[in-house]
N, C-alpha and C. Protein backbone atom coordinates (compact mmCIF):
# COMPACT_ATOMS: atom_id res chain seq x y z
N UNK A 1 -5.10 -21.79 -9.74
CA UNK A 1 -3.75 -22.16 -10.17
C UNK A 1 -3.11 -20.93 -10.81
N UNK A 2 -1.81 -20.59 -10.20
CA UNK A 2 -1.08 -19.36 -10.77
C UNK A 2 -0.37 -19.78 -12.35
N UNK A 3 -0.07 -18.39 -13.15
CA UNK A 3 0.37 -19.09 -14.59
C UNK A 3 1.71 -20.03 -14.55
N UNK A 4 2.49 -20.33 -12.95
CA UNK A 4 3.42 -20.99 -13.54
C UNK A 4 3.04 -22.69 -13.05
N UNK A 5 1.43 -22.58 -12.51
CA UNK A 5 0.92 -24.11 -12.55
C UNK A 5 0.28 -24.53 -13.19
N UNK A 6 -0.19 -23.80 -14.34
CA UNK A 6 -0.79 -23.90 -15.46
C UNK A 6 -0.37 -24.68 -16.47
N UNK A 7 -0.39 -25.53 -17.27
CA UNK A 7 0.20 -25.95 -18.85
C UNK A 7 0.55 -25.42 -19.33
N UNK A 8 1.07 -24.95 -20.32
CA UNK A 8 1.29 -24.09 -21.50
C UNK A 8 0.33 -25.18 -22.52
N UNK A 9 0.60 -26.50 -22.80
CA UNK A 9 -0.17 -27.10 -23.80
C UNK A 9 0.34 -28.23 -24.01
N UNK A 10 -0.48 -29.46 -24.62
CA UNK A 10 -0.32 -30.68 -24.17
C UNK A 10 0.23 -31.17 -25.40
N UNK A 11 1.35 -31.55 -25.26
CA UNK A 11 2.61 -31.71 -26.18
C UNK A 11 2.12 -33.37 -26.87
N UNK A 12 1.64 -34.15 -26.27
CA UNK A 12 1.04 -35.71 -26.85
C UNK A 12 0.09 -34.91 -27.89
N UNK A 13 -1.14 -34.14 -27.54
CA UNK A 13 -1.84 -33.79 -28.84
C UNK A 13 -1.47 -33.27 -29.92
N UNK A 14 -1.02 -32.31 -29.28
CA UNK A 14 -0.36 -31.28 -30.81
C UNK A 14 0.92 -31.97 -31.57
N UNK A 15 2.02 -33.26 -31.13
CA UNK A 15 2.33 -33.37 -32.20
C UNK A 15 2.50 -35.09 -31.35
N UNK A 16 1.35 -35.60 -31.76
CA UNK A 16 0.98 -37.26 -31.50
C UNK A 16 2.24 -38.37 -32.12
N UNK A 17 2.81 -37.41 -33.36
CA UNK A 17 3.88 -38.69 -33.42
C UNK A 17 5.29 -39.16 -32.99
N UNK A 18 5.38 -37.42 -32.71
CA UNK A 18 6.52 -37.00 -31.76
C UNK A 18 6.46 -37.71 -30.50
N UNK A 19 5.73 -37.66 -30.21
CA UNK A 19 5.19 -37.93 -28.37
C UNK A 19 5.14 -39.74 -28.85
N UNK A 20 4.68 -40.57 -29.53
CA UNK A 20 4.58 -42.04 -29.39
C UNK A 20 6.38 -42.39 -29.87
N UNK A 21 6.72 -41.45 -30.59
CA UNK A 21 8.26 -41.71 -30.60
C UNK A 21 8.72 -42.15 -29.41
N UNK A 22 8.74 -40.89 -28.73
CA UNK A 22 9.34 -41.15 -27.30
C UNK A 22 8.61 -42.10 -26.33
N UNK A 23 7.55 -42.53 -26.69
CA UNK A 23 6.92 -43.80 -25.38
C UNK A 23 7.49 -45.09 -26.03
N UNK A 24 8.00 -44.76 -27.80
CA UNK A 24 8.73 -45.67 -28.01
C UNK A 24 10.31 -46.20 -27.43
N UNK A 25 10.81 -44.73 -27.05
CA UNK A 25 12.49 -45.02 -26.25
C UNK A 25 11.86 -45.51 -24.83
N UNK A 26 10.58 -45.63 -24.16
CA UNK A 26 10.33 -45.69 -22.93
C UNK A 26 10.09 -47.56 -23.03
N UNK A 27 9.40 -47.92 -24.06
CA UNK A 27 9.79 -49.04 -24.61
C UNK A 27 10.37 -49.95 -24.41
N UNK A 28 11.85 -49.29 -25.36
CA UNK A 28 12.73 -49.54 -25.59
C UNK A 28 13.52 -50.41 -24.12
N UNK A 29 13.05 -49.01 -23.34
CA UNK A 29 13.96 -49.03 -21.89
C UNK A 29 13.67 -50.56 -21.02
N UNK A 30 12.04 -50.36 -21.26
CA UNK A 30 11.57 -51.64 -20.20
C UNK A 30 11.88 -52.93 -20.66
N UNK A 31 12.60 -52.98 -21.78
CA UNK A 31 12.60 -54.14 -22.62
C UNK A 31 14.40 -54.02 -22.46
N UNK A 32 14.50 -53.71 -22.21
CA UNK A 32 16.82 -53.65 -22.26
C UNK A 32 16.70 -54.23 -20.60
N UNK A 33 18.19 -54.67 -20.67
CA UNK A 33 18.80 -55.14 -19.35
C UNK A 33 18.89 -54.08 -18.55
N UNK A 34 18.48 -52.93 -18.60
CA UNK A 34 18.85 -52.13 -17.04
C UNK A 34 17.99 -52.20 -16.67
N UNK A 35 18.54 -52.18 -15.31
CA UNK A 35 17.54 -53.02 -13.97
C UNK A 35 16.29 -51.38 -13.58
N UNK A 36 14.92 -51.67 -13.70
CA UNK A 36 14.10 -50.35 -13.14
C UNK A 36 14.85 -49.65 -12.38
N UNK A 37 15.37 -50.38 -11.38
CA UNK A 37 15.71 -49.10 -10.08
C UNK A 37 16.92 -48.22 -10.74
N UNK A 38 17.56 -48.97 -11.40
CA UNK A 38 18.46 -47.66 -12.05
C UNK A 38 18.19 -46.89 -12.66
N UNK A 39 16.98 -47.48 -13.68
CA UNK A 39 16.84 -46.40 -14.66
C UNK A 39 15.68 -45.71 -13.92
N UNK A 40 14.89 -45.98 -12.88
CA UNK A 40 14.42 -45.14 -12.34
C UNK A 40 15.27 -43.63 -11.43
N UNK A 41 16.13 -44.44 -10.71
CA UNK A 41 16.90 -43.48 -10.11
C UNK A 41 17.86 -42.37 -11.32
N UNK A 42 18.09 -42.80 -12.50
CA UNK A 42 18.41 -41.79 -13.23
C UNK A 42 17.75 -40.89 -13.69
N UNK A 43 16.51 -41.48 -14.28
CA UNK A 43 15.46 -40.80 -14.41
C UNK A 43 14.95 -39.50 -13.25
N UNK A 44 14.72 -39.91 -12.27
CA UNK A 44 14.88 -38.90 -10.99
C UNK A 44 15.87 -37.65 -10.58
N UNK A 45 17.38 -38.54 -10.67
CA UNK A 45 18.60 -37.64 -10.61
C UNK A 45 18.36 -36.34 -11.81
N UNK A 46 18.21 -36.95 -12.93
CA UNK A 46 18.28 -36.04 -14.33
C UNK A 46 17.35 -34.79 -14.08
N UNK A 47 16.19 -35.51 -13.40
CA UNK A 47 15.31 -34.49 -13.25
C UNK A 47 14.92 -33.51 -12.24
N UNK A 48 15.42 -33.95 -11.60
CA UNK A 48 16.40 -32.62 -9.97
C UNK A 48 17.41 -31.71 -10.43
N UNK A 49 18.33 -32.44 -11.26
CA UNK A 49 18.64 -31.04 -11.82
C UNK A 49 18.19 -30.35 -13.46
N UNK A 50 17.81 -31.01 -13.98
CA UNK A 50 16.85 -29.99 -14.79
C UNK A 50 15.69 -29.07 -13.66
N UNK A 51 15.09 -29.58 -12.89
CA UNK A 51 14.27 -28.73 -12.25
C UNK A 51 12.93 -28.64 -12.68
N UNK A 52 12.78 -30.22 -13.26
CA UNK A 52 11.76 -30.69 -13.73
C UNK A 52 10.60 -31.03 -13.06
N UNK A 53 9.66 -30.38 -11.82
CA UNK A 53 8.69 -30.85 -10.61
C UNK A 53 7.98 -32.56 -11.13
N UNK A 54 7.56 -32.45 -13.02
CA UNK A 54 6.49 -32.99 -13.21
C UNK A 54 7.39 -34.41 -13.16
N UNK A 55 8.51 -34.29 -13.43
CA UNK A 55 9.20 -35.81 -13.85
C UNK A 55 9.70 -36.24 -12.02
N UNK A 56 10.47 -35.13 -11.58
CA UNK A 56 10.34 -35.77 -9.98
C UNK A 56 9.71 -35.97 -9.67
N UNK A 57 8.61 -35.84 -9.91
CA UNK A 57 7.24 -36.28 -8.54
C UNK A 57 6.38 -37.68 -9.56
N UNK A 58 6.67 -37.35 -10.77
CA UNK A 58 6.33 -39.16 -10.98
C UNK A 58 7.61 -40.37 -10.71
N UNK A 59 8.64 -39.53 -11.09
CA UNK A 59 9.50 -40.60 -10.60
C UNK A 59 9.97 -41.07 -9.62
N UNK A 60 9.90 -40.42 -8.46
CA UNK A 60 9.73 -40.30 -6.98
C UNK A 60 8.59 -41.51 -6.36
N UNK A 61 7.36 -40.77 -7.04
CA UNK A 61 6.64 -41.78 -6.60
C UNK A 61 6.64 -43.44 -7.67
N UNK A 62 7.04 -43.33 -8.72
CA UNK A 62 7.12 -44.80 -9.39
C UNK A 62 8.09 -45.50 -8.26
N UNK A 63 9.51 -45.07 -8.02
CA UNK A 63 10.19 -45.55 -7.27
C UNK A 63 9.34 -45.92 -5.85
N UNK A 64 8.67 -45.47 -5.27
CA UNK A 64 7.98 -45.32 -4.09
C UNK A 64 7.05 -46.73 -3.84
N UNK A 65 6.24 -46.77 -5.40
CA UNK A 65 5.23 -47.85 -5.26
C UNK A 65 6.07 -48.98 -5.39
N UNK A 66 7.65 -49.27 -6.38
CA UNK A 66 8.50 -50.40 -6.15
C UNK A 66 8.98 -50.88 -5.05
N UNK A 67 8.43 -49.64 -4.36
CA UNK A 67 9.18 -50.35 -2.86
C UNK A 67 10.50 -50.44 -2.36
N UNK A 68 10.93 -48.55 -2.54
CA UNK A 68 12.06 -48.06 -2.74
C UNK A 68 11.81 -47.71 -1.57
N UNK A 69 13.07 -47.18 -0.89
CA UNK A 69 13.02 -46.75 1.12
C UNK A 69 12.79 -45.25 0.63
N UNK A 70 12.43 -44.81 2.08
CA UNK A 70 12.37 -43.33 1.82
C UNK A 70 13.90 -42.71 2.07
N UNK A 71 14.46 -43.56 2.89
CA UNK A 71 15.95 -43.11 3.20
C UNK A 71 16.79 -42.67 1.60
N UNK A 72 16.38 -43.93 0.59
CA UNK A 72 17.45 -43.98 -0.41
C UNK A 72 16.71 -42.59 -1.47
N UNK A 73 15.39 -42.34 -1.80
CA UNK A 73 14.30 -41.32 -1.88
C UNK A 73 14.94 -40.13 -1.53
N UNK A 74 14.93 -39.99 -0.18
CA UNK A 74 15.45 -38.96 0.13
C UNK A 74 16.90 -38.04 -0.28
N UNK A 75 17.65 -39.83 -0.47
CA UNK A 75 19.04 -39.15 -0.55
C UNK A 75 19.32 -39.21 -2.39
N UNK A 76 18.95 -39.51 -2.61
CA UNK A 76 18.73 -39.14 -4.16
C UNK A 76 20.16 -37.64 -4.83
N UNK A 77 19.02 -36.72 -4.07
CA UNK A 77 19.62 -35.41 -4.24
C UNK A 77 21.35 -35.16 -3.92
N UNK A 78 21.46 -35.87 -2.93
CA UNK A 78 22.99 -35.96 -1.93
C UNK A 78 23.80 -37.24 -2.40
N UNK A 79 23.13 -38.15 -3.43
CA UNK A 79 23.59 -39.48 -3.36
C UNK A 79 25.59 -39.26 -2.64
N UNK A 80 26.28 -38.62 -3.03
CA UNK A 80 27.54 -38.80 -2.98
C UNK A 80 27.73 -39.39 -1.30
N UNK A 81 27.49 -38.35 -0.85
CA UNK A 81 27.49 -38.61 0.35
C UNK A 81 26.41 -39.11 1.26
N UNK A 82 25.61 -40.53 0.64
CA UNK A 82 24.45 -41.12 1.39
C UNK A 82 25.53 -42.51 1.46
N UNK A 83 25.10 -43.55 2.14
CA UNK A 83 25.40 -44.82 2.26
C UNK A 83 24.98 -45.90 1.21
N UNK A 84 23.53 -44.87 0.59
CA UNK A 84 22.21 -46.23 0.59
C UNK A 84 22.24 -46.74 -1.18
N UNK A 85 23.45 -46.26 -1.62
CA UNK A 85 23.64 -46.08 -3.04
C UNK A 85 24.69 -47.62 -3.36
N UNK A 86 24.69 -48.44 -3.72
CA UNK A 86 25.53 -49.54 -4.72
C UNK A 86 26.80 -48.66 -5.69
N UNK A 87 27.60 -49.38 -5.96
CA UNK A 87 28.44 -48.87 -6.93
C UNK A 87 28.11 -49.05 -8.27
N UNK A 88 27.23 -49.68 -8.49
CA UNK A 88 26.66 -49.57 -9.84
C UNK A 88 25.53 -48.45 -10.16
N UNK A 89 24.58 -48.15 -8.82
CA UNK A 89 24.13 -47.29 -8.91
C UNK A 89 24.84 -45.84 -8.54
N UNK A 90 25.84 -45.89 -8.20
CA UNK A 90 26.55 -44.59 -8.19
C UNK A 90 27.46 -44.39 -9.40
N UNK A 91 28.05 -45.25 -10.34
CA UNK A 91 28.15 -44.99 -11.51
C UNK A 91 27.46 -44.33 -12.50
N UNK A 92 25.86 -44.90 -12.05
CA UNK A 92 25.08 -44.27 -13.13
C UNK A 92 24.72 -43.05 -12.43
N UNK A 93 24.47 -43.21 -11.21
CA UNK A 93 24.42 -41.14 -11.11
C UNK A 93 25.22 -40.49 -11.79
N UNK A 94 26.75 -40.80 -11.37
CA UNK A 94 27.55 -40.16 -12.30
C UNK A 94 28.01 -39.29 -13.21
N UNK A 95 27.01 -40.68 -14.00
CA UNK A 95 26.46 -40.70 -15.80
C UNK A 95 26.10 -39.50 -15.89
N UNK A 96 25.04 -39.94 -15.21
CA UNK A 96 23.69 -39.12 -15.34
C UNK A 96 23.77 -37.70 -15.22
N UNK A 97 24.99 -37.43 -14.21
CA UNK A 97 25.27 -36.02 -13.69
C UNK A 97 25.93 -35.37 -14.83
N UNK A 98 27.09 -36.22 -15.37
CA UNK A 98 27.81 -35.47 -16.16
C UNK A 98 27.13 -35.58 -17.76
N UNK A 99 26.45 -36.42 -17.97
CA UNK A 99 25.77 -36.17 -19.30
C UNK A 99 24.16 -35.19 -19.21
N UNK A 100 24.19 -35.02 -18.16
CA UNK A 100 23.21 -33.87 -18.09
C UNK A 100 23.27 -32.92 -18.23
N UNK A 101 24.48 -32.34 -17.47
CA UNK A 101 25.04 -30.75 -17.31
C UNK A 101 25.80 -30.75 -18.65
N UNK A 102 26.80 -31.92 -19.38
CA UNK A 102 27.24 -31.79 -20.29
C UNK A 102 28.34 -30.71 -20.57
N UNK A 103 29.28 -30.30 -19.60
CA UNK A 103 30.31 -29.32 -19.72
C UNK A 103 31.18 -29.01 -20.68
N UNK A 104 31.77 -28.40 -21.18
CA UNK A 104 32.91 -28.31 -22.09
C UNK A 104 33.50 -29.82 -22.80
N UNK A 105 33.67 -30.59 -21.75
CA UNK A 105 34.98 -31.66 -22.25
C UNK A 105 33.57 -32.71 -22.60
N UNK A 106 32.47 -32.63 -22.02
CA UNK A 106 31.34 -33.66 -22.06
C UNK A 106 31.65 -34.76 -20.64
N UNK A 107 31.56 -35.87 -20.89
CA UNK A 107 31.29 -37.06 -19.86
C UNK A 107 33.04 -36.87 -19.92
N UNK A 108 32.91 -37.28 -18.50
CA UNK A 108 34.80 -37.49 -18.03
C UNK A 108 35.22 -39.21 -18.47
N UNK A 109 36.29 -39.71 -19.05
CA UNK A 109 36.87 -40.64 -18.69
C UNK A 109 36.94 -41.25 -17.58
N UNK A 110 37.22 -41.12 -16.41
CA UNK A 110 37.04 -41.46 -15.42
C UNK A 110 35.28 -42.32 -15.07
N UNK A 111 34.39 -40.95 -15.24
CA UNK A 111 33.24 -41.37 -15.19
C UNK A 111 33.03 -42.55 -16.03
N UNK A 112 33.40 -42.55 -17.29
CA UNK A 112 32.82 -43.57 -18.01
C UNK A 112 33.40 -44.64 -17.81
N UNK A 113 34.60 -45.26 -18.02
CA UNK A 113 35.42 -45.81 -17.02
C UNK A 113 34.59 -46.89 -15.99
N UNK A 114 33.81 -45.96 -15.18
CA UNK A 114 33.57 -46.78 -13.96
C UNK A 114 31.88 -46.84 -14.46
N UNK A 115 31.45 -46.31 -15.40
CA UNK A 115 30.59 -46.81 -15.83
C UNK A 115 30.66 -48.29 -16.38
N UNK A 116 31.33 -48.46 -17.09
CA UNK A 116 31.88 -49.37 -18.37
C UNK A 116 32.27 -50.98 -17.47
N UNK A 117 33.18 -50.32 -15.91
CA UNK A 117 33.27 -51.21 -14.94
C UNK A 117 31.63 -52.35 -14.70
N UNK A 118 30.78 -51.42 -14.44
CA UNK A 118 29.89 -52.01 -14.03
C UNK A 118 28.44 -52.43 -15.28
N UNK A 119 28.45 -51.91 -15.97
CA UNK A 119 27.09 -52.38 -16.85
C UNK A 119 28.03 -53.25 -18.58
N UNK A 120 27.57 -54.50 -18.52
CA UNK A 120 28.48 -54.50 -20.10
C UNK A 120 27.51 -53.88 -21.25
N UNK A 121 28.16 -54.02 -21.91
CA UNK A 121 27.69 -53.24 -23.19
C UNK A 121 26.27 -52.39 -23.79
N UNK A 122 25.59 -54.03 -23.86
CA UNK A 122 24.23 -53.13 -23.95
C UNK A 122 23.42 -52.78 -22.94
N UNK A 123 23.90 -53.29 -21.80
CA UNK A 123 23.13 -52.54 -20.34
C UNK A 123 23.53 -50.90 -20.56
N UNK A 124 25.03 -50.68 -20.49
CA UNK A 124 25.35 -49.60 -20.83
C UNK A 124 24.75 -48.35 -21.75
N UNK A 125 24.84 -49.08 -22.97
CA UNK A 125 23.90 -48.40 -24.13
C UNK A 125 22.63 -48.01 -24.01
N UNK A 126 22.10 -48.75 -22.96
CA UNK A 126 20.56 -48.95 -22.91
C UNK A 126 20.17 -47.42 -21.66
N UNK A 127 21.19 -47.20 -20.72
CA UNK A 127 21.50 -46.20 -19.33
C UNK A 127 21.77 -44.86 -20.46
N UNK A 128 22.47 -44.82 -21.37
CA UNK A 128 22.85 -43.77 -22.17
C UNK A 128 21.52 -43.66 -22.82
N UNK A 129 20.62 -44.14 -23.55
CA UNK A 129 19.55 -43.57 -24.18
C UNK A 129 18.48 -43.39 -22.90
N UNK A 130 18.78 -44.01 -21.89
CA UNK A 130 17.61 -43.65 -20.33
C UNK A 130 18.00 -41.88 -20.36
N UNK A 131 19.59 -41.76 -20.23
CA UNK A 131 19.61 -40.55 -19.75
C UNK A 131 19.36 -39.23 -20.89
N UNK A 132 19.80 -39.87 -21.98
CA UNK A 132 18.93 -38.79 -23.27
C UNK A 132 17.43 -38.80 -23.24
N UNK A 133 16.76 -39.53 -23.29
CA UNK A 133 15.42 -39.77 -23.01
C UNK A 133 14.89 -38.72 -21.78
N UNK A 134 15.41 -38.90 -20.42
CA UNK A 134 14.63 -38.42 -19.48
C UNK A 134 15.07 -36.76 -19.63
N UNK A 135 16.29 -36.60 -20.11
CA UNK A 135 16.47 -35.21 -20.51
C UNK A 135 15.75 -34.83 -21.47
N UNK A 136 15.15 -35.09 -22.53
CA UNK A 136 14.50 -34.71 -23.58
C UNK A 136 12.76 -34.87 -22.65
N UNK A 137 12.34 -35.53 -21.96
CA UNK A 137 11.30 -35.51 -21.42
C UNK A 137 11.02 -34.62 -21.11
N UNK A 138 12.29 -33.82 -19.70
CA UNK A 138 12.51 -32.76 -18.65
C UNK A 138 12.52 -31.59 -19.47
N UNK A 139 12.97 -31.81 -20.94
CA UNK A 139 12.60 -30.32 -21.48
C UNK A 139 11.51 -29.48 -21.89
N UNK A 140 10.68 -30.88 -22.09
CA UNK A 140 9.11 -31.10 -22.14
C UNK A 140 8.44 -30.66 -21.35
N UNK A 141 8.90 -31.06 -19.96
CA UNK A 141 8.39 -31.12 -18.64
C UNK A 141 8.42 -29.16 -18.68
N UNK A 142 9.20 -28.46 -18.25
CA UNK A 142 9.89 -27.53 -17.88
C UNK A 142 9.09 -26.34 -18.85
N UNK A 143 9.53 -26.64 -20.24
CA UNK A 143 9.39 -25.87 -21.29
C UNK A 143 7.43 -25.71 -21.26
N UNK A 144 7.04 -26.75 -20.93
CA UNK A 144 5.14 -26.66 -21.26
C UNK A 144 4.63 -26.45 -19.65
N UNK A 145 5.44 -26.39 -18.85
CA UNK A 145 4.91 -26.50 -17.54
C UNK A 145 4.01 -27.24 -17.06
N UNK A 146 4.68 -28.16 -17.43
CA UNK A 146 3.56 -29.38 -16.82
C UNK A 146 3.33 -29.32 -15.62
N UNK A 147 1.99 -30.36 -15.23
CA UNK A 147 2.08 -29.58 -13.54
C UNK A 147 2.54 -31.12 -12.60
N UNK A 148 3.11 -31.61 -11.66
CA UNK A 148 3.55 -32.28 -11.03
C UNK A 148 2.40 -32.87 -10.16
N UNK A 149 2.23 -34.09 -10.54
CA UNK A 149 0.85 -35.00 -9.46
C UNK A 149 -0.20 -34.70 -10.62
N UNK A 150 -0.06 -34.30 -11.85
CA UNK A 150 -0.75 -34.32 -13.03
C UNK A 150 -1.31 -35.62 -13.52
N UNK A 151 -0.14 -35.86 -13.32
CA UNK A 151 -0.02 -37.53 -14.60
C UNK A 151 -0.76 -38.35 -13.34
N UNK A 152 -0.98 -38.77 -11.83
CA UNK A 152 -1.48 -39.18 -11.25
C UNK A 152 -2.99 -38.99 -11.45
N UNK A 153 -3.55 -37.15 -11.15
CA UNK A 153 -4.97 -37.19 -11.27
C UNK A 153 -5.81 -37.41 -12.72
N UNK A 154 -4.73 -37.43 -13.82
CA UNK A 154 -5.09 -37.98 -15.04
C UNK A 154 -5.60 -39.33 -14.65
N UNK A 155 -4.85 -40.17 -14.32
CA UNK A 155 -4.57 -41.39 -14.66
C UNK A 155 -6.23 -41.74 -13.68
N UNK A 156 -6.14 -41.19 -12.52
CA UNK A 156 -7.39 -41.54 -11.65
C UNK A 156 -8.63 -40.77 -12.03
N UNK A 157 -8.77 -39.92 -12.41
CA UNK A 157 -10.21 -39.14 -13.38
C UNK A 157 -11.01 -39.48 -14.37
C-alpha cells in the first residue's frame, strides 16, 4: 500500500468521545423522518465532491445493498441531467451541493425554497444536520486517509 493508501490514524481511538458524538448525529439521523434513500444519496453526493473515496464507496455500497439501481448509482454524479432522480430528491442534491461548496452568498434562496417545497420542517432540519454531518465525516475521511472498502474488511475480519 502506497502512503496515500495508508491511514494517517484512527480518529475513533485517539479521541473516542469525539467520534461517539458523531455516531450520535448518525443516530440522530436514523431516528428523524428523512427517508434513508435521501439521506443516503446526500451522504454520497457530499462525498463526490469532497473527494472523499472512504465515504463513497461505503455509501455507494449501503445504497447498493437497499436495493438502489445501478442506473440511479451511477447517475449520482450527473444527477441534473439523469431522469432517475424525484423532485424531492433533487432538492436535496441541491442542498447538498450548495451547502457543501458553501460560496460567498451560502445556500441560494431559490435552493432553499424548493427545499422547504418538499420536506416540512423537521424532515428538513433533520437533511441539514445529514449534510453537516457527512461533511464533517468527509473531512475525517480525506484529512486521515482513510482507505475505501476499509470499513467493509473491518467489519468482515
Amino acid at each position: 500500500m502506497d502512503a496515500t493508501h495508508t491511514p494517517r490514524m484512527k480518529i475513533a481511538e485517539l479521541a473516542p468521545e469525539a467520534y461517539r458524538h458523531m455516531l450520535g448525529l448518525e443516530r440522530f439521523l436514523s431516528n428523524s423522518s428523512l427517508p434513508f434513500g435521501i439521506k443516503e444519496l446526500v451522504k454520497l453526493r457530499a462525498s463526490q465532491l469532497n473527494g472523499c473515496a472512504y465515504c463513497v464507496d461505503m455509501h455507494s455500497h449501503d445504497l447498493k445493498v437497499a436495493g438502489e439501481s445501478d442506473e440511479r448509482l451511477y447517475s449520482v454524479v450527473a444527477w441534473r441531467e439523469a431522469p432517475f432522480f424525484t423532485a424531492a430528491e433533487r432538492a436535496a442534491l441541491a442542498l447538498t451541493e450548495e451547502a457543501t461548496r458553501l460560496g460567498p452568498d451560502g445556500v441560494s434562496e431559490p435552493v432553499w425554497a424548493e427545499a422547504q417545497r418538499h420536506f416540512d420542517e423537521p424532515t428538513l432540519a433533520a437533511l441539514v444536520v445529514a449534510i453537516a454531518t457527512i461533511n464533517a465525516w468527509n473531512r475525517f475521511g480525506v484529512t486521515l486517509r482513510m482507505v475505501a472498502g476499509s470499513h467493509r474488511t473491518a467489519a468482515v475480519g
